[in-house]
Protein backbone atom coordinates (compact mmCIF):
# COMPACT_ATOMS: atom_id res chain seq x y z
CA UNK A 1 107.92 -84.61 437.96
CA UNK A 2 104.91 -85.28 435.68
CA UNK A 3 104.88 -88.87 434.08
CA UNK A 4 104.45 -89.55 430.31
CA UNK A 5 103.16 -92.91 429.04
CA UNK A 6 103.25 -93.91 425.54
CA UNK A 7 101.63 -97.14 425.21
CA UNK A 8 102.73 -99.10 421.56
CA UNK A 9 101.44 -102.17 420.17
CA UNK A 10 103.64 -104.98 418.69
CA UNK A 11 106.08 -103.32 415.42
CA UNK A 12 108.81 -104.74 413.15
CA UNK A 13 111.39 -102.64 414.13
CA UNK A 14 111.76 -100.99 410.51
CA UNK A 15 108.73 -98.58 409.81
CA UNK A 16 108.45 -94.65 410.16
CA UNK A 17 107.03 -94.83 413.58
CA UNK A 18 109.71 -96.36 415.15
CA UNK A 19 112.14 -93.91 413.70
CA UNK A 20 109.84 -91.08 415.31
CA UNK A 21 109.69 -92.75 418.49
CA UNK A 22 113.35 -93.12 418.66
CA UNK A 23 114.37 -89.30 417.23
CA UNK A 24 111.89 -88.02 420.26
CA UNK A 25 113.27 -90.06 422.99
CA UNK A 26 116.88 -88.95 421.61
CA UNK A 27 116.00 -84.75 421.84
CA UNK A 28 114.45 -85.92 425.12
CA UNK A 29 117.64 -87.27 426.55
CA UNK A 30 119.69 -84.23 425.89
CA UNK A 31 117.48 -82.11 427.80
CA UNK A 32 119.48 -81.57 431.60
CA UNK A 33 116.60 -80.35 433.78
CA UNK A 34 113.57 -82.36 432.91
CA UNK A 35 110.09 -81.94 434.32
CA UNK A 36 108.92 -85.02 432.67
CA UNK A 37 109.51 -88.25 433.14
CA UNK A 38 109.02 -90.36 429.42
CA UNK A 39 108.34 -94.44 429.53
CA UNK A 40 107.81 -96.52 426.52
CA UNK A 41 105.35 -99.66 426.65
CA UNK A 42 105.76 -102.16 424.45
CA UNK A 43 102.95 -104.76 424.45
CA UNK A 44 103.69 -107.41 422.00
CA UNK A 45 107.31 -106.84 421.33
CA UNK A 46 108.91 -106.47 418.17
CA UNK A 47 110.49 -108.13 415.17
CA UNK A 48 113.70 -105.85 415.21
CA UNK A 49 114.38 -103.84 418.58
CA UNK A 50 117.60 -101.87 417.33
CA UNK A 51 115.08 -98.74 416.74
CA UNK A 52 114.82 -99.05 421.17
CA UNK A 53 118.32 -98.76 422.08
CA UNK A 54 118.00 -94.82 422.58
CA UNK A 55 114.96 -96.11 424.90
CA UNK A 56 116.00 -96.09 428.61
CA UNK A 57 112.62 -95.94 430.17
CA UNK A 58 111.02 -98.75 428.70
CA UNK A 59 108.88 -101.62 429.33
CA UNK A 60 108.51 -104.76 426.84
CA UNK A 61 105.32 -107.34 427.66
CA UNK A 62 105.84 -109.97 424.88
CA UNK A 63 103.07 -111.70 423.10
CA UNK A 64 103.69 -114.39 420.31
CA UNK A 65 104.97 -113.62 416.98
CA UNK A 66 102.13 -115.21 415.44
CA UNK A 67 99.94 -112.58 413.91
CA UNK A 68 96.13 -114.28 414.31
CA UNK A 69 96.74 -115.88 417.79
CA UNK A 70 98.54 -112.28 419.16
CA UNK A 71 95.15 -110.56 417.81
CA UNK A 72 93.00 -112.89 420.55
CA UNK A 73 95.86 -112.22 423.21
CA UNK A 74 95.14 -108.70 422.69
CA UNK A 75 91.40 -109.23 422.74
CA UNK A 76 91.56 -111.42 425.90
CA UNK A 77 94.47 -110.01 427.74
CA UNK A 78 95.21 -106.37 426.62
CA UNK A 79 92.26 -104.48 429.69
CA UNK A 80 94.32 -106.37 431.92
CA UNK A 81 97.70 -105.44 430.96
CA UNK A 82 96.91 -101.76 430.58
CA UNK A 83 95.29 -101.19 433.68
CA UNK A 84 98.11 -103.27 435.46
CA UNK A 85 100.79 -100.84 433.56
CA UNK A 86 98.34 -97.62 434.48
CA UNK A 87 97.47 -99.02 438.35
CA UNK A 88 101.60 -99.53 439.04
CA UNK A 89 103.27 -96.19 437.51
CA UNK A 90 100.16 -93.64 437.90
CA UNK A 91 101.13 -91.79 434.91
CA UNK A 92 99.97 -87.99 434.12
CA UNK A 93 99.72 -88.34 430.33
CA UNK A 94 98.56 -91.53 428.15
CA UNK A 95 99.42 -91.51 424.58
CA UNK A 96 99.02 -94.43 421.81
CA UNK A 97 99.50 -94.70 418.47
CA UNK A 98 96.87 -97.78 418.35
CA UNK A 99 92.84 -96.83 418.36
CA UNK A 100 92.06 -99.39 420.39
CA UNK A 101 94.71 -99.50 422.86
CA UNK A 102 93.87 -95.50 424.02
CA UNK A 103 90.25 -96.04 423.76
CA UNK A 104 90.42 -98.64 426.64
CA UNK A 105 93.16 -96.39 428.53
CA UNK A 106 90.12 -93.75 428.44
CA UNK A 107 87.68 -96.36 429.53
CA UNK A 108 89.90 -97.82 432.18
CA UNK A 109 90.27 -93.53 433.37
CA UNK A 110 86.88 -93.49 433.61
CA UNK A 111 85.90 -97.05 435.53
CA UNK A 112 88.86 -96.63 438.21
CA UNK A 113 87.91 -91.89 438.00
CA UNK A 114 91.62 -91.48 437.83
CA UNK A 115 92.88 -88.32 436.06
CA UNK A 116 95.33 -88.91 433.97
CA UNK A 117 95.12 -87.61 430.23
CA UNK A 118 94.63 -89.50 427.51
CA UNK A 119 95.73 -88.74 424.13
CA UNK A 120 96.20 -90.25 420.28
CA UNK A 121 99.05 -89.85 418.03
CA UNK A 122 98.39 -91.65 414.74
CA UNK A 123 100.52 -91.98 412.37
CA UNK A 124 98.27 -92.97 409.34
CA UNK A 125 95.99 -91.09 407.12
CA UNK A 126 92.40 -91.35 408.58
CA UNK A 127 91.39 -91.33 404.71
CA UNK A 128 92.85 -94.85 403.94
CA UNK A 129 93.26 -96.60 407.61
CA UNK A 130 90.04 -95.37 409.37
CA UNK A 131 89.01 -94.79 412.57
CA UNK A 132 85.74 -95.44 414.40
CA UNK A 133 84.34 -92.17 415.71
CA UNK A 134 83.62 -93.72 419.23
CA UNK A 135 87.04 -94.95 419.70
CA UNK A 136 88.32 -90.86 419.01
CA UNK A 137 85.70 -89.14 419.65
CA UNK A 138 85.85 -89.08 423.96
CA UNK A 139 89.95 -88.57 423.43
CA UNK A 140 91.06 -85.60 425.69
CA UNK A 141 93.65 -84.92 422.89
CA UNK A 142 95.61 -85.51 419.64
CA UNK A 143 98.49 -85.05 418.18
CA UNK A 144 98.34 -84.92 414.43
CA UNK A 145 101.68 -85.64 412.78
CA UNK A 146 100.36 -83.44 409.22
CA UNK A 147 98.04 -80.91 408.45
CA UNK A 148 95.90 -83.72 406.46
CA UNK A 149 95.61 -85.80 409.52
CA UNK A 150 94.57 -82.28 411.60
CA UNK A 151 92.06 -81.92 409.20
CA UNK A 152 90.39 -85.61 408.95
CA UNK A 153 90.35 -85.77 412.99
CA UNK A 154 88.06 -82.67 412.77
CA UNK A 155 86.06 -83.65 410.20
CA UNK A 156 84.87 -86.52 412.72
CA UNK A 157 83.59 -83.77 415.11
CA UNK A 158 86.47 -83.31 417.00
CA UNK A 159 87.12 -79.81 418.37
CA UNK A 160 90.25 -77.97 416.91
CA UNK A 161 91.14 -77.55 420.12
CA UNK A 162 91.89 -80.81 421.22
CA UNK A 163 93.50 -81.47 418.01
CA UNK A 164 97.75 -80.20 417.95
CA UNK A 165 99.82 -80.78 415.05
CA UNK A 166 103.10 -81.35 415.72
CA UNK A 167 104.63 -83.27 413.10
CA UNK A 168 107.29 -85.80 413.13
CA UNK A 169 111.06 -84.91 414.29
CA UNK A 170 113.92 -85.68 411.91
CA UNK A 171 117.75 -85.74 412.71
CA UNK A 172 119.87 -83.07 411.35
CA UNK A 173 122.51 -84.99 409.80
CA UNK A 174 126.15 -84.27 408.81
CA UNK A 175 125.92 -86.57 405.49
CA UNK A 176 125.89 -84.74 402.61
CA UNK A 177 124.94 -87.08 399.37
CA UNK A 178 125.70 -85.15 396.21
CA UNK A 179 124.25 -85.36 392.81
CA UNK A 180 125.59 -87.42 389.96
CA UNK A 181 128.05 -85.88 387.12
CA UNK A 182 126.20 -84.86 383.81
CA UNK A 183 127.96 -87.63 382.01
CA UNK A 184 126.60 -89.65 384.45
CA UNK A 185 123.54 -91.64 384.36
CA UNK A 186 120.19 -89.52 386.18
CA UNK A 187 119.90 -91.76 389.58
CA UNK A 188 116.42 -92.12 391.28
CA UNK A 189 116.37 -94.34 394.39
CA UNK A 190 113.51 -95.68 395.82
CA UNK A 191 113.66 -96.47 399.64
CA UNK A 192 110.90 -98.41 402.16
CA UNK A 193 108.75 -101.54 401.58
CA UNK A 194 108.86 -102.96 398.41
CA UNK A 195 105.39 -103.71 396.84
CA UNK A 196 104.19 -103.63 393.32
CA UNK A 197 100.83 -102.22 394.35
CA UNK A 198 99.46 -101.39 397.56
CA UNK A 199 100.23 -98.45 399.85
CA UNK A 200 103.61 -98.55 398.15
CA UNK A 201 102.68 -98.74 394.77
CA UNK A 202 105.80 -98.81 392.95
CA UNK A 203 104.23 -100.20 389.73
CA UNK A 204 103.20 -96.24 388.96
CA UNK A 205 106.98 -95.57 389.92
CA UNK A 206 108.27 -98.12 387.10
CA UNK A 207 105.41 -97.22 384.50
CA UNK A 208 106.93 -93.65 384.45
CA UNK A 209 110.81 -94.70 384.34
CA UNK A 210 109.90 -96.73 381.46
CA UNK A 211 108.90 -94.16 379.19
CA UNK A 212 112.00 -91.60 379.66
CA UNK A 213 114.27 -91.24 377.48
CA UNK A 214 118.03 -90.95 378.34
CA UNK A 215 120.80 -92.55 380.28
CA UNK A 216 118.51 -93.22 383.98
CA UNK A 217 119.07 -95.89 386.69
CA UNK A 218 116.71 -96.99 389.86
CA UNK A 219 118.46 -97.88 392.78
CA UNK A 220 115.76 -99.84 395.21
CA UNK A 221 116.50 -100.41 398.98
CA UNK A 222 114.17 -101.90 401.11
CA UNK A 223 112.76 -105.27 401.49
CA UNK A 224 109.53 -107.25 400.49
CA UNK A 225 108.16 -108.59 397.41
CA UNK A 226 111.16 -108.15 395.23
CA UNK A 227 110.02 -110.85 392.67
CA UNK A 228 106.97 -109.28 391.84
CA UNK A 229 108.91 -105.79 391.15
CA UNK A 230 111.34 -107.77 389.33
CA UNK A 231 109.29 -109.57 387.18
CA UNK A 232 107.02 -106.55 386.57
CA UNK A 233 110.03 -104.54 385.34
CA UNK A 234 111.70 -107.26 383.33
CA UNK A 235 108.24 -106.96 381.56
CA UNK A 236 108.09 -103.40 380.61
CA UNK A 237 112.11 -103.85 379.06
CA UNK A 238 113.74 -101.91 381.97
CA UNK A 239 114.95 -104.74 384.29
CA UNK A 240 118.72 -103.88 383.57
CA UNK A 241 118.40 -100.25 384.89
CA UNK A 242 116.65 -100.99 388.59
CA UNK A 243 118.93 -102.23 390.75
CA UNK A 244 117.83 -103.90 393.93
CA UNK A 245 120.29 -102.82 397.35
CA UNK A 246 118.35 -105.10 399.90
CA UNK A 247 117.28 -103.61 403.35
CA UNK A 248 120.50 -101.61 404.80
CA UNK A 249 120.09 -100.35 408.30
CA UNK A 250 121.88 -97.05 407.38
CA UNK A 251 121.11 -96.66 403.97
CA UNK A 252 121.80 -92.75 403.69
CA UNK A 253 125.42 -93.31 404.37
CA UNK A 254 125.33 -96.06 401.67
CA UNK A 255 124.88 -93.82 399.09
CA UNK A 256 127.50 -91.70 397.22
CA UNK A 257 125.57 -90.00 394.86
CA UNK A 258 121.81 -89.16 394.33
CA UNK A 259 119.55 -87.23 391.88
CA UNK A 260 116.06 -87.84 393.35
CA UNK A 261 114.03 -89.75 395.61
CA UNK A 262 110.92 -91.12 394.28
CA UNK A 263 107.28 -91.79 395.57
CA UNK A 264 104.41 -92.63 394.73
CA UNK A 265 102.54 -94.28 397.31
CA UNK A 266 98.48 -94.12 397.41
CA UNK A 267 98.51 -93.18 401.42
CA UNK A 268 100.85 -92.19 404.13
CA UNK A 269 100.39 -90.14 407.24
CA UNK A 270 103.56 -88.00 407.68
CA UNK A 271 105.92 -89.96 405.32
CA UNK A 272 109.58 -89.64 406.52
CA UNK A 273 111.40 -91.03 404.07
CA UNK A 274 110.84 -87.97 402.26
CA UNK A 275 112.33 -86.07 405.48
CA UNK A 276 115.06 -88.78 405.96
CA UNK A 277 116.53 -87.56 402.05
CA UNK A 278 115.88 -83.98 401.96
CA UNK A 279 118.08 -84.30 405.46
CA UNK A 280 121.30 -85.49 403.59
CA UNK A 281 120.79 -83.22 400.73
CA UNK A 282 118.64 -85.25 398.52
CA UNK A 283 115.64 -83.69 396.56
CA UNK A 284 112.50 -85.98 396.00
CA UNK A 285 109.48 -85.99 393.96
CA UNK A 286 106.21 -87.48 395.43
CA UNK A 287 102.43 -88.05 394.56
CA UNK A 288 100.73 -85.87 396.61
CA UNK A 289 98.71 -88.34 398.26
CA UNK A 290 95.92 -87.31 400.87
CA UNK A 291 98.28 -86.54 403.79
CA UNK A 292 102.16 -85.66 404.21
CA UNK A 293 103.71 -84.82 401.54
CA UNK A 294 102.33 -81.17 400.53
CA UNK A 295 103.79 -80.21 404.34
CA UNK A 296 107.34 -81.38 403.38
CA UNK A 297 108.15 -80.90 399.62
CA UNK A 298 108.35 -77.06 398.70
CA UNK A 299 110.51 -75.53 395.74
CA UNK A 300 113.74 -75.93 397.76
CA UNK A 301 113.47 -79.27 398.25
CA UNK A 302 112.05 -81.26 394.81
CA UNK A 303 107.92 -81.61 393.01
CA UNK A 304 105.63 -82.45 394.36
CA UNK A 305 103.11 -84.17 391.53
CA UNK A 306 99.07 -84.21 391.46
CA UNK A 307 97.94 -87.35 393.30
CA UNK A 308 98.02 -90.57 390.63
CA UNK A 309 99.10 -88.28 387.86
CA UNK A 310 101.63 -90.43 386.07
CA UNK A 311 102.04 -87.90 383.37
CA UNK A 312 103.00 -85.53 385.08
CA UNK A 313 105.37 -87.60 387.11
CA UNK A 314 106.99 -88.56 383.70
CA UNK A 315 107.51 -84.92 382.95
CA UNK A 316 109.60 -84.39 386.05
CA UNK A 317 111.33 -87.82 385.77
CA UNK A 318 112.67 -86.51 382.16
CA UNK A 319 113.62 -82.61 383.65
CA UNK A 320 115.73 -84.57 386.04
CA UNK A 321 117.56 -86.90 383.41
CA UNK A 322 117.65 -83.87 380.39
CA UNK A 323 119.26 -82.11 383.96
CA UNK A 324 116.66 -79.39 383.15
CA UNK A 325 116.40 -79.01 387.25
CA UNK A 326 118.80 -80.81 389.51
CA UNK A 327 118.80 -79.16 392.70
CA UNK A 328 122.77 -79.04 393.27
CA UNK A 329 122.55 -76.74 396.14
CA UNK A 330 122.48 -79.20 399.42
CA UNK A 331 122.43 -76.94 402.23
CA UNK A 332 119.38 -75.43 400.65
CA UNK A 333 117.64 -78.60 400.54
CA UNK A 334 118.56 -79.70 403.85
CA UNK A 335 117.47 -76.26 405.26
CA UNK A 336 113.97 -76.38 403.22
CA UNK A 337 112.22 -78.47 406.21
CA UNK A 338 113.59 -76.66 409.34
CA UNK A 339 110.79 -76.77 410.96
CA UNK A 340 110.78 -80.57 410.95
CA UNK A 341 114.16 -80.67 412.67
CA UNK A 342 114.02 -82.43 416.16
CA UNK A 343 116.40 -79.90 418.08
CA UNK A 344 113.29 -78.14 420.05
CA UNK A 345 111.10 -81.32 419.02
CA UNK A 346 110.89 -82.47 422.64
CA UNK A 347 109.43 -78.90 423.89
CA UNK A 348 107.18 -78.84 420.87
CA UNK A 349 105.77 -81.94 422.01
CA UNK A 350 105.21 -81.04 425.78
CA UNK A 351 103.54 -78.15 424.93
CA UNK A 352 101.41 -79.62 423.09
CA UNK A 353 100.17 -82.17 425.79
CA UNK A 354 99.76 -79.54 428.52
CA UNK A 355 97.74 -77.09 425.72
């Protein structure tokens, strides 16, 4: 039996990654006769570790909570650590989601000449979060979780050989949310971090709801800097429409009814949130920011908007509250990213290692 090692540095417990991490080890689980054995490394723990309870395999190596001293515990202690993990289960496969941490698992391969594979999975655009060449560069592989991501990893000089997109898995799910009466106010919902500007960038979001006309509301879930979204909505007169939900752990079953999802963030890699609501029937409407969402939103599904083009993000905001478009058929939508679903995920993802 061939062992897999995915090595992880220190996450909060609530971000897209750990959802992907936790959908593959599920698909992995149901599989009877395995030929690979899957272990998750933790080194630096996390904030919230309800994301690892699908995790059997899986080793946690705490480091403090404190963000500038566990950067020089990494520095100082993280060669050690790896080769320790790497020396005691003599994996076949090495794969990280952190630069740094696979780089070293490549240089410790090469110091000790053991043969084990080493491979990067990223899960941000290369565009925004960049990457050194030498740390990718001498990789034996990569898996690319959108065509955008495919594309910048090559651009670097990497051959399209060693570079496998395979996406990230999402859970078919028996929730159905349904969308709003036409006497009803048009409901948008807005779900992940919340941050005026940033990667998030939810002040373009609430510059386009405030020039629609009609009977709208914004429901936000999520946590962060809620004053600042507050305050910045109270400015523009439309405070008494956006309603904040707070973080909810499952905040798809929390919702009754639901016109459209809306982003507009100024990066993501593979952005699952967008998955997550076209899953349970919801359509969305995104930027179309360097890498993600042109592989998931398709005329099934919702519109996807030229990247920072807030006019044209108000035109579809007012379709969806005049009900010009409205999407009412759900098992379309949900069926409009099959290819995303995680019920072959697993073999997807093997075959892409042993490629």
């Amino acid at each position: 039996m061939k062992k897999i090692q995915l090595f992880i540095p220190y996450m909060t417990g609530f971000g897209g990654t750990e959802t992907v991490i936790s959908n593959l080890y599920s698909e992995y689980k149901k599989i009877e006769q395995r030929d690979y054995q899957l272990k998750v490394t933790s080194i630096g723990g996390y904030k919230n570790g309800n994301w690892l309870k699908k995790v059997d395999n899986k080793h946690i190596i705490w480091l403090t909570n404190i963000p500038k001293v566990r950067f020089l515990q990494y520095l100082l202690l993280l060669p050690f650590i790896l080769f320790n993990e790497v020396k005691k289960d003599k994996p076949d496969v090495v794969i990280s989601t952190e630069p740094f941490i696979w780089f070293l698992l490549y240089v410790i391969k090469k110091i000790t000449r053991s043969n084990y594979k080493v491979m990067s999975w990223y899960h941000f655009s290369l565009g925004i979060k960049k990457v050194r060449k030498f740390l990718i560069k001498p990789i034996d592989g990569h898996l690319a979780i959108s065509t955008g991501i495919s594309r910048q990893i090559i651009n670097l000089g990497i051959s399209p050989d060693k570079v496998k997109v395979i996406f990230n898995p999402i859970m078919r799910k028996e929730i159905t949310v349904k969308r709003t009466e036409n006497a009803q106010p048009c409901k948008f919902s807005y779900v992940g971090r919340i941050m005026l500007d940033g990667q998030k960038n939810m002040r373009s979001i609430l510059n386009c709801l405030s020039q629609i006309e009609g009977n709208w509301t914004l429901d936000v879930f999520g946590s962060g800097n809620n004053a600042e979204v507050k305050h910045y909505a109270e400015k523009l007169g439309i405070s008494n429409k956006v309603h904040f939900r707070g973080f909810q752990e499952d905040v798809w079953s929390n919702m009754d009814t639901m016109d459209c999802l809306l982003m507009t963030s100024k990066f993501e890699g593979l952005p699952m949130v967008l998955n997550e609501a076209i899953s349970v029937g919801i359509p969305v409407m995104s930027f179309n920011c360097s890498t993600g969402p042109s592989d998931i939103i398709n005329d099934k599904n919702g519109v996807l908007v030229p990247d920072k083009d807030e006019a044209s993000f108000v035109k579809g905001l007012q379709m969806f509250t005049n009900r010009e478009i409205c999407f009412q058929d759900t098992s379309e939508i949900k069926n409009s990213i099959s290819k995303f679903y995680s019920d072959n995920y697993f073999l997807t993802f093997i075959k892409a290692i042993q490629e």
